[in-house]
Structure formats: C-alpha cells, structure tokens
PDB file of N, CA and C in Angstrom:
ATOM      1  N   UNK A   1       0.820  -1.189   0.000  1.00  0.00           N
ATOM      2  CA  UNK A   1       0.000   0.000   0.000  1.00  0.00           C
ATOM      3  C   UNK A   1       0.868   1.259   0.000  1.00  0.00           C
ATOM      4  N   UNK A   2       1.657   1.255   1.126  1.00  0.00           N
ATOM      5  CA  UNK A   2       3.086   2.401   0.718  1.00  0.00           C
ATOM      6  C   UNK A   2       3.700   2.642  -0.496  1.00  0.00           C
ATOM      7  N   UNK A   3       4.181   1.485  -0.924  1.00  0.00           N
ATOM      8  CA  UNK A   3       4.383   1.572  -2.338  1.00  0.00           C
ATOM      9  C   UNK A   3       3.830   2.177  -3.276  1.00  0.00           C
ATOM     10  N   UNK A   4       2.513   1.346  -3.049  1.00  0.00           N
ATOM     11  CA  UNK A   4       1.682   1.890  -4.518  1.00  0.00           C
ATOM     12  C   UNK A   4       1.103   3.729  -4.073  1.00  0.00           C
ATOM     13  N   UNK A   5       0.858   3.852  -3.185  1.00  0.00           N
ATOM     14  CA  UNK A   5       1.065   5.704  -2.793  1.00  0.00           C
ATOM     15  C   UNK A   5       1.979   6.423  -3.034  1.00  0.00           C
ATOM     16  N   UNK A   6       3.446   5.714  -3.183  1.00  0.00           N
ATOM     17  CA  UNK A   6       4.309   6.556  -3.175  1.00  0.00           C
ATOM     18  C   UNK A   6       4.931   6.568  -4.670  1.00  0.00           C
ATOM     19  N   UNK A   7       3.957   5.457  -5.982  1.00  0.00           N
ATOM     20  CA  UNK A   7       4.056   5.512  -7.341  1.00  0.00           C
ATOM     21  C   UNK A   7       3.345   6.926  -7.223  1.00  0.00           C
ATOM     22  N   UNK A   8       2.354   6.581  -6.867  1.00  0.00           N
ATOM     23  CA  UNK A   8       1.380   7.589  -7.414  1.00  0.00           C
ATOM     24  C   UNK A   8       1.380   9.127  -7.033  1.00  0.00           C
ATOM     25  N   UNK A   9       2.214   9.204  -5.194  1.00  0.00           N
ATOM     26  CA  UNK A   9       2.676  10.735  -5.554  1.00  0.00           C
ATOM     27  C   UNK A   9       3.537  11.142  -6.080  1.00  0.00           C
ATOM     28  N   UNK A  10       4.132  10.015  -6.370  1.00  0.00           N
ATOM     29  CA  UNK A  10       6.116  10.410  -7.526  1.00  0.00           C
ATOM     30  C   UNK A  10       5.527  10.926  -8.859  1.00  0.00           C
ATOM     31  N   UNK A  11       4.267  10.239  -9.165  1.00  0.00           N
ATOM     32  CA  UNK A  11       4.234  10.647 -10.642  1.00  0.00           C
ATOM     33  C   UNK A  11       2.637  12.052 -10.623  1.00  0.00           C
ATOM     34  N   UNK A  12       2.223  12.030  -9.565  1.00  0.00           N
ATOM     35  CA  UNK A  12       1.614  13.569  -9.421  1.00  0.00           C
ATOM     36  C   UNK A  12       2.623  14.580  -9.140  1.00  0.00           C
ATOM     37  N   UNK A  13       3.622  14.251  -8.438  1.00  0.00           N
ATOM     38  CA  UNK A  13       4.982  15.686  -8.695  1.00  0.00           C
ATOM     39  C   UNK A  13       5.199  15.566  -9.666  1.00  0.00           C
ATOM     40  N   UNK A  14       5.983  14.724 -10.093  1.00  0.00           N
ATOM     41  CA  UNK A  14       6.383  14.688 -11.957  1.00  0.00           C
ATOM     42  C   UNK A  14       5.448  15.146 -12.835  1.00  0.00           C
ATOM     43  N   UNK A  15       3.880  14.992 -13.091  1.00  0.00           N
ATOM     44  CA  UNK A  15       3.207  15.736 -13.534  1.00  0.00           C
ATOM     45  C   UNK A  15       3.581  17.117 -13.177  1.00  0.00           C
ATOM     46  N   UNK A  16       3.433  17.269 -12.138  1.00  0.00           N
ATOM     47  CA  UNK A  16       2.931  18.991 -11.497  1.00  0.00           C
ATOM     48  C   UNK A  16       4.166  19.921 -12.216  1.00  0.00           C
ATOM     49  N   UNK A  17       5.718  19.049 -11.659  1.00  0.00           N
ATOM     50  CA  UNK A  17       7.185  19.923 -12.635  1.00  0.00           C
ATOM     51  C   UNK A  17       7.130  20.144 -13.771  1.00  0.00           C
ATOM     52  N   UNK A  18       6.132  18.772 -14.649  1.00  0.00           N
ATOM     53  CA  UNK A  18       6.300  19.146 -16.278  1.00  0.00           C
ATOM     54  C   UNK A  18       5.334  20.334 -17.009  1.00  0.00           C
ATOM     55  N   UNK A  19       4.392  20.607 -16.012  1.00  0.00           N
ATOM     56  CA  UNK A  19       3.574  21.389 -16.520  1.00  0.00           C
ATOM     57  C   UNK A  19       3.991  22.987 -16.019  1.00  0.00           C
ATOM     58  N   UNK A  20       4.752  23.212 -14.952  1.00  0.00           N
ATOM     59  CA  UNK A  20       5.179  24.226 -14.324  1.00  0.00           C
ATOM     60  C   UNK A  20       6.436  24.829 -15.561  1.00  0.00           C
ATOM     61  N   UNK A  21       6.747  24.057 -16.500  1.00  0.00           N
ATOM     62  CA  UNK A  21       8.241  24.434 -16.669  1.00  0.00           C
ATOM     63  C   UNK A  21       8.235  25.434 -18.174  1.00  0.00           C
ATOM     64  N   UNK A  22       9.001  26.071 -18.174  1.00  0.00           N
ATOM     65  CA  UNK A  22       8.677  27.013 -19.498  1.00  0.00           C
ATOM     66  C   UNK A  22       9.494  27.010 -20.828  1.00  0.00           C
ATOM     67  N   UNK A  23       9.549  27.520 -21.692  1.00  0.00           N
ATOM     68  CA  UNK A  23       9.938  27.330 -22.930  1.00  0.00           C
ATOM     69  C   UNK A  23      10.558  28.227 -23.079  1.00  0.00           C
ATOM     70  N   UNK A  24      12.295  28.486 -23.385  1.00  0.00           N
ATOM     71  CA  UNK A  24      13.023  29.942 -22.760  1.00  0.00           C
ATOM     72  C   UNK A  24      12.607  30.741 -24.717  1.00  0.00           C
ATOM     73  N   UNK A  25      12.621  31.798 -24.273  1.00  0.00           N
ATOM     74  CA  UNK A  25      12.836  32.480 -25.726  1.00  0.00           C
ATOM     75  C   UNK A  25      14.061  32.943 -26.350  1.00  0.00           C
ATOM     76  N   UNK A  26      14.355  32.821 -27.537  1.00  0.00           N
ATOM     77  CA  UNK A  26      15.833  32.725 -28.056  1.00  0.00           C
ATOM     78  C   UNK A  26      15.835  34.529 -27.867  1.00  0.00           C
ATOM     79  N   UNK A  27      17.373  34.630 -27.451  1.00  0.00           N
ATOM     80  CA  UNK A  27      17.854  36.143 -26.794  1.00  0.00           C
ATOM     81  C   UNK A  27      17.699  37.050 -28.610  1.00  0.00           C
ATOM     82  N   UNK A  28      16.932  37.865 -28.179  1.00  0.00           N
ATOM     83  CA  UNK A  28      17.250  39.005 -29.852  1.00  0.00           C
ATOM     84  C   UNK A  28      18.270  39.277 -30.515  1.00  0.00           C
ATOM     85  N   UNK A  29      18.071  39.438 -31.355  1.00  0.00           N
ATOM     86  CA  UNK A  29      19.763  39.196 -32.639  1.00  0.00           C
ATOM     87  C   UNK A  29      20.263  40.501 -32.056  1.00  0.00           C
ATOM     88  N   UNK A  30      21.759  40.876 -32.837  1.00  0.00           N
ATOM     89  CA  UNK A  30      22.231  41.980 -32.723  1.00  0.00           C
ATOM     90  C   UNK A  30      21.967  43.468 -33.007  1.00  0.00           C
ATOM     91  N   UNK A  31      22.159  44.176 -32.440  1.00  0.00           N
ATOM     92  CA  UNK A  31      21.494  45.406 -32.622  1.00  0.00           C
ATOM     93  C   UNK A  31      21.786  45.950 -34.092  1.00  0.00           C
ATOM     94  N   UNK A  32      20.783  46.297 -34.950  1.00  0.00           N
ATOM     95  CA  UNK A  32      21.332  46.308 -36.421  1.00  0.00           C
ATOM     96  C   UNK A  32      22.102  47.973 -36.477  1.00  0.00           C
ATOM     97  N   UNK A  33      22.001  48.272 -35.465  1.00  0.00           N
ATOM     98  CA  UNK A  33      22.396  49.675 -35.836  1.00  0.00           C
ATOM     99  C   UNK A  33      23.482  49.572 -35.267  1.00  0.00           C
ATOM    100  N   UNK A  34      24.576  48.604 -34.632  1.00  0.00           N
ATOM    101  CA  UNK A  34      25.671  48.285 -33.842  1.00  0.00           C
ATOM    102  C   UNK A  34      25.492  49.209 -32.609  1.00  0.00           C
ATOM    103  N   UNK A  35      26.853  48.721 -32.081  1.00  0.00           N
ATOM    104  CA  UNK A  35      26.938  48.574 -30.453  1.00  0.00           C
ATOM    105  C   UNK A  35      26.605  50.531 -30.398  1.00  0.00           C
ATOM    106  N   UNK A  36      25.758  50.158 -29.170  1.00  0.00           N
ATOM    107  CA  UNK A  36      25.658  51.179 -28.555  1.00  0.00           C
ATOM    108  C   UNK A  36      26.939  52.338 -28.166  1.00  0.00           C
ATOM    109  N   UNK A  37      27.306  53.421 -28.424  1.00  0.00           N
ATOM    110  CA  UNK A  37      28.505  53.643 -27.480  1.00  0.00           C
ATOM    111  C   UNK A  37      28.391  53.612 -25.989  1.00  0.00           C
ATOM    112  N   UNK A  38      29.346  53.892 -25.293  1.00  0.00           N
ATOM    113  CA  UNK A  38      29.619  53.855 -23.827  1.00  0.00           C
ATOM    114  C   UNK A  38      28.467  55.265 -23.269  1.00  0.00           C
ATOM    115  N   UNK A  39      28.451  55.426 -22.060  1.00  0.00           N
ATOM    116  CA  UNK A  39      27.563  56.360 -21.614  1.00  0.00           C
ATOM    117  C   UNK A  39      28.759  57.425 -21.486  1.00  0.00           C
ATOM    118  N   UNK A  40      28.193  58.609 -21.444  1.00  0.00           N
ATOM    119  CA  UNK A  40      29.176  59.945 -21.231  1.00  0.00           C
ATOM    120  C   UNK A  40      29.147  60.074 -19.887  1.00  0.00           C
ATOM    121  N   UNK A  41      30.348  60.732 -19.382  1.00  0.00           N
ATOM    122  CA  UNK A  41      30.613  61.308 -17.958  1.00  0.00           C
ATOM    123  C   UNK A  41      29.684  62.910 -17.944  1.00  0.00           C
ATOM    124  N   UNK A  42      28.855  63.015 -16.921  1.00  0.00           N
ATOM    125  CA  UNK A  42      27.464  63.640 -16.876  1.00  0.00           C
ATOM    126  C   UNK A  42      27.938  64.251 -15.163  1.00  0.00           C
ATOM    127  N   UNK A  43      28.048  65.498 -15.009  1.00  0.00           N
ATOM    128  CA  UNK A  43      27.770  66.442 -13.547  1.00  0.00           C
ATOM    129  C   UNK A  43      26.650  66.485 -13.485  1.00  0.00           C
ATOM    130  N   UNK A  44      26.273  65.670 -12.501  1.00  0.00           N
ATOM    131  CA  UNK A  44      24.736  65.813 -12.022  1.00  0.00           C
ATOM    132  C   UNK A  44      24.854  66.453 -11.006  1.00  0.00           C
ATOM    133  N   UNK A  45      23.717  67.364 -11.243  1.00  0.00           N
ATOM    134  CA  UNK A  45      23.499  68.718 -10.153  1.00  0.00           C
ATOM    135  C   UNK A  45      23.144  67.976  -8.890  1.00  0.00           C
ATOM    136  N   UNK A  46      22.966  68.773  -7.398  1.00  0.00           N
ATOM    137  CA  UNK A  46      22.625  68.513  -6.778  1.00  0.00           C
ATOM    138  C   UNK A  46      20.686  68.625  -6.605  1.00  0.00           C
ATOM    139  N   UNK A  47      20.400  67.811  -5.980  1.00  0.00           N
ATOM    140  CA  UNK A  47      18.873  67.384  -5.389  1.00  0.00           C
ATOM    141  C   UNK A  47      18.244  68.509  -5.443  1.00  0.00           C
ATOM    142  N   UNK A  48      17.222  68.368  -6.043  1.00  0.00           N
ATOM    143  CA  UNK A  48      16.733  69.595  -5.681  1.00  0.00           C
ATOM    144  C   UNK A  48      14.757  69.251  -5.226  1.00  0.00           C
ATOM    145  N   UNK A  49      13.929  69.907  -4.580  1.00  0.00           N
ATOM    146  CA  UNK A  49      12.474  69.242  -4.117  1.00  0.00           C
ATOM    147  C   UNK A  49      12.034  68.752  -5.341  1.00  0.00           C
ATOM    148  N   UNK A  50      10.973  68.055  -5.540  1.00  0.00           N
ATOM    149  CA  UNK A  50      10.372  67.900  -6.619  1.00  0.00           C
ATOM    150  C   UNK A  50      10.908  67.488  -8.053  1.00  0.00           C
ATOM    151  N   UNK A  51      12.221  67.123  -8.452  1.00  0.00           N
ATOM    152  CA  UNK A  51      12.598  67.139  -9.394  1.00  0.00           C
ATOM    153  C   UNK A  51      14.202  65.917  -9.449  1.00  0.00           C
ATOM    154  N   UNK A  52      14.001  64.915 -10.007  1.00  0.00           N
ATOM    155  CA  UNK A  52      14.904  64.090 -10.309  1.00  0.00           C
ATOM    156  C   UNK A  52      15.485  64.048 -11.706  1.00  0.00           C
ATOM    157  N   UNK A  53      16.653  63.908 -11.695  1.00  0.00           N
ATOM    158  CA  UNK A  53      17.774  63.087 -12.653  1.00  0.00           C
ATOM    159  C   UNK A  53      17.618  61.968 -13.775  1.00  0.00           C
ATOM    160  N   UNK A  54      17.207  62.451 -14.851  1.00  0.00           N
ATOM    161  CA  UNK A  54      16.755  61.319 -15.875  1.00  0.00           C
ATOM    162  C   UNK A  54      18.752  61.631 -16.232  1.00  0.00           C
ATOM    163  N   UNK A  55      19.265  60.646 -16.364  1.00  0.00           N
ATOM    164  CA  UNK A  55      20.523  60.556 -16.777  1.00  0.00           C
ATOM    165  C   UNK A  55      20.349  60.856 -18.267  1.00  0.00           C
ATOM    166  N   UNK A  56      21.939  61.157 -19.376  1.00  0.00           N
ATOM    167  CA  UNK A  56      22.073  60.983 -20.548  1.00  0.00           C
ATOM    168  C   UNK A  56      21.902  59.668 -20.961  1.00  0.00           C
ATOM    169  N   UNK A  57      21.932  59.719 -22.111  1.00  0.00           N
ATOM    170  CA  UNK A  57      21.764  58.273 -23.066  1.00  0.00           C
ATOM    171  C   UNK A  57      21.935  58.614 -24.912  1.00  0.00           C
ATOM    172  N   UNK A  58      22.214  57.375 -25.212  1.00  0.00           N
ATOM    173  CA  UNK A  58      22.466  57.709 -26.773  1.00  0.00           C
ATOM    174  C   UNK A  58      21.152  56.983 -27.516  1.00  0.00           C
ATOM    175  N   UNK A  59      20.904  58.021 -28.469  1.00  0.00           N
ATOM    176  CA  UNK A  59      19.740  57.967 -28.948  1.00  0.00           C
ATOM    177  C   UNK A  59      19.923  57.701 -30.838  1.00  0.00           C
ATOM    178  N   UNK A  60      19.313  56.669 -31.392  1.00  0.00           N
ATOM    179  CA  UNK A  60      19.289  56.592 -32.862  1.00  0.00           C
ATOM    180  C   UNK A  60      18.539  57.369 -33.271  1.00  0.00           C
ATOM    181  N   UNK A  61      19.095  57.958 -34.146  1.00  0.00           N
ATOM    182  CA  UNK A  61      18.488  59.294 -35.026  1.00  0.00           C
ATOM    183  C   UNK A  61      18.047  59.050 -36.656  1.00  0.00           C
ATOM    184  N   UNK A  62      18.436  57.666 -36.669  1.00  0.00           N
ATOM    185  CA  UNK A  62      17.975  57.376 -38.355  1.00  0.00           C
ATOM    186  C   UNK A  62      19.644  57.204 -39.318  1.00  0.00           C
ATOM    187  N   UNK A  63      20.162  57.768 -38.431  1.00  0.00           N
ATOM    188  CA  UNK A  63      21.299  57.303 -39.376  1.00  0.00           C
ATOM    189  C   UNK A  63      22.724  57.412 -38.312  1.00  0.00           C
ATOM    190  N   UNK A  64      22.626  57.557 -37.068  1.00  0.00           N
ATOM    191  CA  UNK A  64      23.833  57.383 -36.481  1.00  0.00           C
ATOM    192  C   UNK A  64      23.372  57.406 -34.839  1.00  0.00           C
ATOM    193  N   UNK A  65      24.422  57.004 -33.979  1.00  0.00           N
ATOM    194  CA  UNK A  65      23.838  57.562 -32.597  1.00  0.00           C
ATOM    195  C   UNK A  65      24.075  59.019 -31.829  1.00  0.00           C
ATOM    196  N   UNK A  66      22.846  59.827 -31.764  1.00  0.00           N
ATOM    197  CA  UNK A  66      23.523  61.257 -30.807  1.00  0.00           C
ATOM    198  C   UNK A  66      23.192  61.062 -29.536  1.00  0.00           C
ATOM    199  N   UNK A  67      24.149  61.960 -28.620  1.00  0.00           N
ATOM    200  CA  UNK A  67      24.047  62.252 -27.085  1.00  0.00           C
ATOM    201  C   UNK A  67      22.878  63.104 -26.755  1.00  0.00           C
ATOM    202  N   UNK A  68      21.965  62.388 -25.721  1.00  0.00           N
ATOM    203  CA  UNK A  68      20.650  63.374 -25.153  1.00  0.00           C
ATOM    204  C   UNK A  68      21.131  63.522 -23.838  1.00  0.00           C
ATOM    205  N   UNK A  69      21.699  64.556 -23.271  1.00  0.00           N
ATOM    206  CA  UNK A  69      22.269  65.002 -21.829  1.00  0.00           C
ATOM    207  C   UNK A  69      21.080  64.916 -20.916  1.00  0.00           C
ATOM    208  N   UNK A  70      21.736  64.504 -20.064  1.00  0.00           N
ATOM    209  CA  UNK A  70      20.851  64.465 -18.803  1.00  0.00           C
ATOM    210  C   UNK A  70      20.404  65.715 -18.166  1.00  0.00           C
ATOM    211  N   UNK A  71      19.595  65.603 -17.219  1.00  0.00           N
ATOM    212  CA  UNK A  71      18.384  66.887 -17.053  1.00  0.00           C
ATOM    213  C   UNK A  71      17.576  66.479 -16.361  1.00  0.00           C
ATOM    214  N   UNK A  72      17.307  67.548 -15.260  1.00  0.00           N
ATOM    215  CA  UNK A  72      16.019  67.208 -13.845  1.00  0.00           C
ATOM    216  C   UNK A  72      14.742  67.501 -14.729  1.00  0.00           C
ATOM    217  N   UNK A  73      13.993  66.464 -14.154  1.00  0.00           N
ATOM    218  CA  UNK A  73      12.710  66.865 -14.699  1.00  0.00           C
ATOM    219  C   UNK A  73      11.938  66.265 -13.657  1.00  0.00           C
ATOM    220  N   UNK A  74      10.815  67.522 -13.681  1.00  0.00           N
ATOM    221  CA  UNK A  74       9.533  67.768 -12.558  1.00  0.00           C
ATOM    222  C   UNK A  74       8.907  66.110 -12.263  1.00  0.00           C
ATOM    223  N   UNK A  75       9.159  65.675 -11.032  1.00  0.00           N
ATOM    224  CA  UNK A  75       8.884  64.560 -10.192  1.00  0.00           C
ATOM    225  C   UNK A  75       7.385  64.398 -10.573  1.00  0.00           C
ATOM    226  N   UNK A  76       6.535  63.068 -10.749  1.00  0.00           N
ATOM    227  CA  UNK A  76       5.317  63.040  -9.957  1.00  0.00           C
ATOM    228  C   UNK A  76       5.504  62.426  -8.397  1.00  0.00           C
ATOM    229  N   UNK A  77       4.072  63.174  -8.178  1.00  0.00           N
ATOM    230  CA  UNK A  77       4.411  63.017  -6.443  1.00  0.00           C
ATOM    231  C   UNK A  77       4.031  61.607  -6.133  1.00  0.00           C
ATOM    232  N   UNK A  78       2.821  60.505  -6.607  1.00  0.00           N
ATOM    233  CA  UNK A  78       3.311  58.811  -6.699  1.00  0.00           C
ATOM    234  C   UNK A  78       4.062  58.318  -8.062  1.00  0.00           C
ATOM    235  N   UNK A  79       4.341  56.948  -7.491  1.00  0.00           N
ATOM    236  CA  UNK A  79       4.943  56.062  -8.447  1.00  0.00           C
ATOM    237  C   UNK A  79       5.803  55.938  -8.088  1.00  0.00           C
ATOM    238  N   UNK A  80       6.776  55.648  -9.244  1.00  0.00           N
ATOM    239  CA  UNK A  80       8.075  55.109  -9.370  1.00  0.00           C
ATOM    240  C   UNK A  80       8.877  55.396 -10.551  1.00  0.00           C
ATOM    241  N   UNK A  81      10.188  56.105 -10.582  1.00  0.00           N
ATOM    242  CA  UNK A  81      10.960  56.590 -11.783  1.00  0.00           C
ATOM    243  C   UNK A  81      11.672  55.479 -12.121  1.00  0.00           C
ATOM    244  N   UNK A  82      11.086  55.322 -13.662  1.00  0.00           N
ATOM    245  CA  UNK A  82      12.173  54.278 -14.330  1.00  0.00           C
ATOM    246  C   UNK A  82      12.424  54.990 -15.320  1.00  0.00           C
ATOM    247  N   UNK A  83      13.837  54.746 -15.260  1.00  0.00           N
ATOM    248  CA  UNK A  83      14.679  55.277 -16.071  1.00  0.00           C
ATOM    249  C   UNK A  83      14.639  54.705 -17.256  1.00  0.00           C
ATOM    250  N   UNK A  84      14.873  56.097 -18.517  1.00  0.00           N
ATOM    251  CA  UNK A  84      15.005  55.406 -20.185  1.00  0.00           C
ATOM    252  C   UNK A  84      16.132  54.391 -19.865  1.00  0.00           C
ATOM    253  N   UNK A  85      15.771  53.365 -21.097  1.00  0.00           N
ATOM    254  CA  UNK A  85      16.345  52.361 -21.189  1.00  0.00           C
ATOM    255  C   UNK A  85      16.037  51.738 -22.907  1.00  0.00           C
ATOM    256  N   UNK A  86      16.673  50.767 -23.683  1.00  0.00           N
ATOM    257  CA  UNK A  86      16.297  49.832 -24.946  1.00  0.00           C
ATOM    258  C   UNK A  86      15.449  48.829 -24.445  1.00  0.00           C
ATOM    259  N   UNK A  87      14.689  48.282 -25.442  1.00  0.00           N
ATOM    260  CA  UNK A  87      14.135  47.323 -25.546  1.00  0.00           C
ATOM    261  C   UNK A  87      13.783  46.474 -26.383  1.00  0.00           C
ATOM    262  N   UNK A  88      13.887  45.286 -26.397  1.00  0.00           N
ATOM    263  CA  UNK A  88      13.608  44.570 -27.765  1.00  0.00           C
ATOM    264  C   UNK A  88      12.281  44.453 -27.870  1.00  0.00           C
ATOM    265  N   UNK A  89      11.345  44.752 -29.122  1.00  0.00           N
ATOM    266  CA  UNK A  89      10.033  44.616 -29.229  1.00  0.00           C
ATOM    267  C   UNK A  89       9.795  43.895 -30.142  1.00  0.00           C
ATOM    268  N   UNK A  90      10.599  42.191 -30.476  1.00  0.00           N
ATOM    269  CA  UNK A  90      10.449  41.293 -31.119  1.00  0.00           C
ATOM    270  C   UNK A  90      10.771  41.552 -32.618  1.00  0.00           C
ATOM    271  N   UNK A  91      11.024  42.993 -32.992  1.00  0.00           N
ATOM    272  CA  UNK A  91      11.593  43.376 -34.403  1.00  0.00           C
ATOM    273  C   UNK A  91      12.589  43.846 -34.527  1.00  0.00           C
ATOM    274  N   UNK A  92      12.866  45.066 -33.433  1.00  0.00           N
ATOM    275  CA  UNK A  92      13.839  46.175 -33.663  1.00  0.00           C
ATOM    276  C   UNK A  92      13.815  46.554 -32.403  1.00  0.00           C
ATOM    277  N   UNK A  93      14.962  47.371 -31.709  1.00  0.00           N
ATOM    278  CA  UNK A  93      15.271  47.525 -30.640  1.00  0.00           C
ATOM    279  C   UNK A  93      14.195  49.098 -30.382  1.00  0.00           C
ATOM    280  N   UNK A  94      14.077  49.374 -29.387  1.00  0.00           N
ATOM    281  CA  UNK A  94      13.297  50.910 -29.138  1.00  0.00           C
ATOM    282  C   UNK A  94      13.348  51.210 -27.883  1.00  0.00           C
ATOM    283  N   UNK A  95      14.057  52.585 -27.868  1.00  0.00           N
ATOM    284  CA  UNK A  95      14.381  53.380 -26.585  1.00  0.00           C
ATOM    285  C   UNK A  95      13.050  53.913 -25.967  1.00  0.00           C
ATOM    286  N   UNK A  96      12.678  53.424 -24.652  1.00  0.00           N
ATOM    287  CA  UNK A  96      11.652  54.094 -24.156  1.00  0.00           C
ATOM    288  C   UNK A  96      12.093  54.914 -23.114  1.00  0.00           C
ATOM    289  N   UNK A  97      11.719  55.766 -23.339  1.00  0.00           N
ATOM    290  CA  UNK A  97      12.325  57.191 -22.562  1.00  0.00           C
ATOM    291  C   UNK A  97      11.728  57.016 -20.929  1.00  0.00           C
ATOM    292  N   UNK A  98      12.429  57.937 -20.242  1.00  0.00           N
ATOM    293  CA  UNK A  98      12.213  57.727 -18.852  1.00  0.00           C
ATOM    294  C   UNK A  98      11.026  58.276 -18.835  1.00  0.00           C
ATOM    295  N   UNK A  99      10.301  57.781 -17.155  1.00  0.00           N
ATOM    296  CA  UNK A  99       8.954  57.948 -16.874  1.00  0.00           C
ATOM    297  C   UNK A  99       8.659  57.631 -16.052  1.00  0.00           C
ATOM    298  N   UNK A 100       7.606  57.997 -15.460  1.00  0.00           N
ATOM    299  CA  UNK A 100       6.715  57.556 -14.173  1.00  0.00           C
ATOM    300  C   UNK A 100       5.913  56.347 -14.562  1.00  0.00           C
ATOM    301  N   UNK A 101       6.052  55.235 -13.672  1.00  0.00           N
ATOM    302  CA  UNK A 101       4.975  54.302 -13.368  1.00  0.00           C
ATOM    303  C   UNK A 101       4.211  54.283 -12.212  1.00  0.00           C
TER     304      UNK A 101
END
C-alpha cells in the first residue's frame, strides 16, 4: 500500500514539474544599428524638491547615434521613476524614454 502511494505521488509531482516548466525564448539578434557607445561622464546637479535626474543616453536618429544630456525633470508626487532604457520589441530595438509608473 506504501508503495503503490508513493508511485502515485512520484508521478503527481512529476506531472505537477512538467507542466510548471517554461519554454526559454531565443535572446534578440544583434542590434542592427551596432553597439551602442559607452555612456558619457554627466555632472549631475545637486537634489533639488520635486525634481529628479533622468541621466544621458544615446539615442538613434535614423542614421547614427547622438548624445541626449541628462536633465532634472519635474517629479510626480506617486509612483516610481524608471529610467530610459532599450528594448527589444520582437523586431527592432526601441528606446523608451524615462517615466513615471
């Protein structure tokens, strides 16, 4: 009787892992517009109320990468600042600019 309970919860875990487990997605090709450059060295001002630090970043312009300098911009009072960043959107890479969530 032990036995045959302990077939049967071996193979209800083994069910339960195979269905839990996921299918990884292949990492996005290379950026067609090549490597990003490095980030620039940026004096960030000091703190000031109401107003945070979206850092610089390099931005594709259609035919090369330019520098967008960093710059305080007016806080919302909830959320959470996430910073611009790339993203792969399954075609082409796309900078979504910083923002409140």
């Amino acid at each position: 009787m032990i036995n045959r309970l302990a077939v049967v919860y071996g193979g209800l875990v083994a069910l339960g892992l195979s269905m839990g487990t996921a299918i990884a997605q292949p990492p996005p090709p290379p950026n067609p517009y090549g490597p990003v450059p490095p980030p620039r060295d940026e004096v960030v001002p000091p703190p000031r109320g109401g107003y945070y630090w979206e850092p610089g970043h390099w931005q594709w312009n259609g035919h090369r990468y330019v520098w967008i300098a960093g710059h305080s911009v007016v806080g919302a009072p909830r959320g959470h600042w996430v910073a611009g960043h790339w993203r792969w959107n399954s075609h082409h890479y796309v900078w979504v600019p910083a923002h409140w969530d």
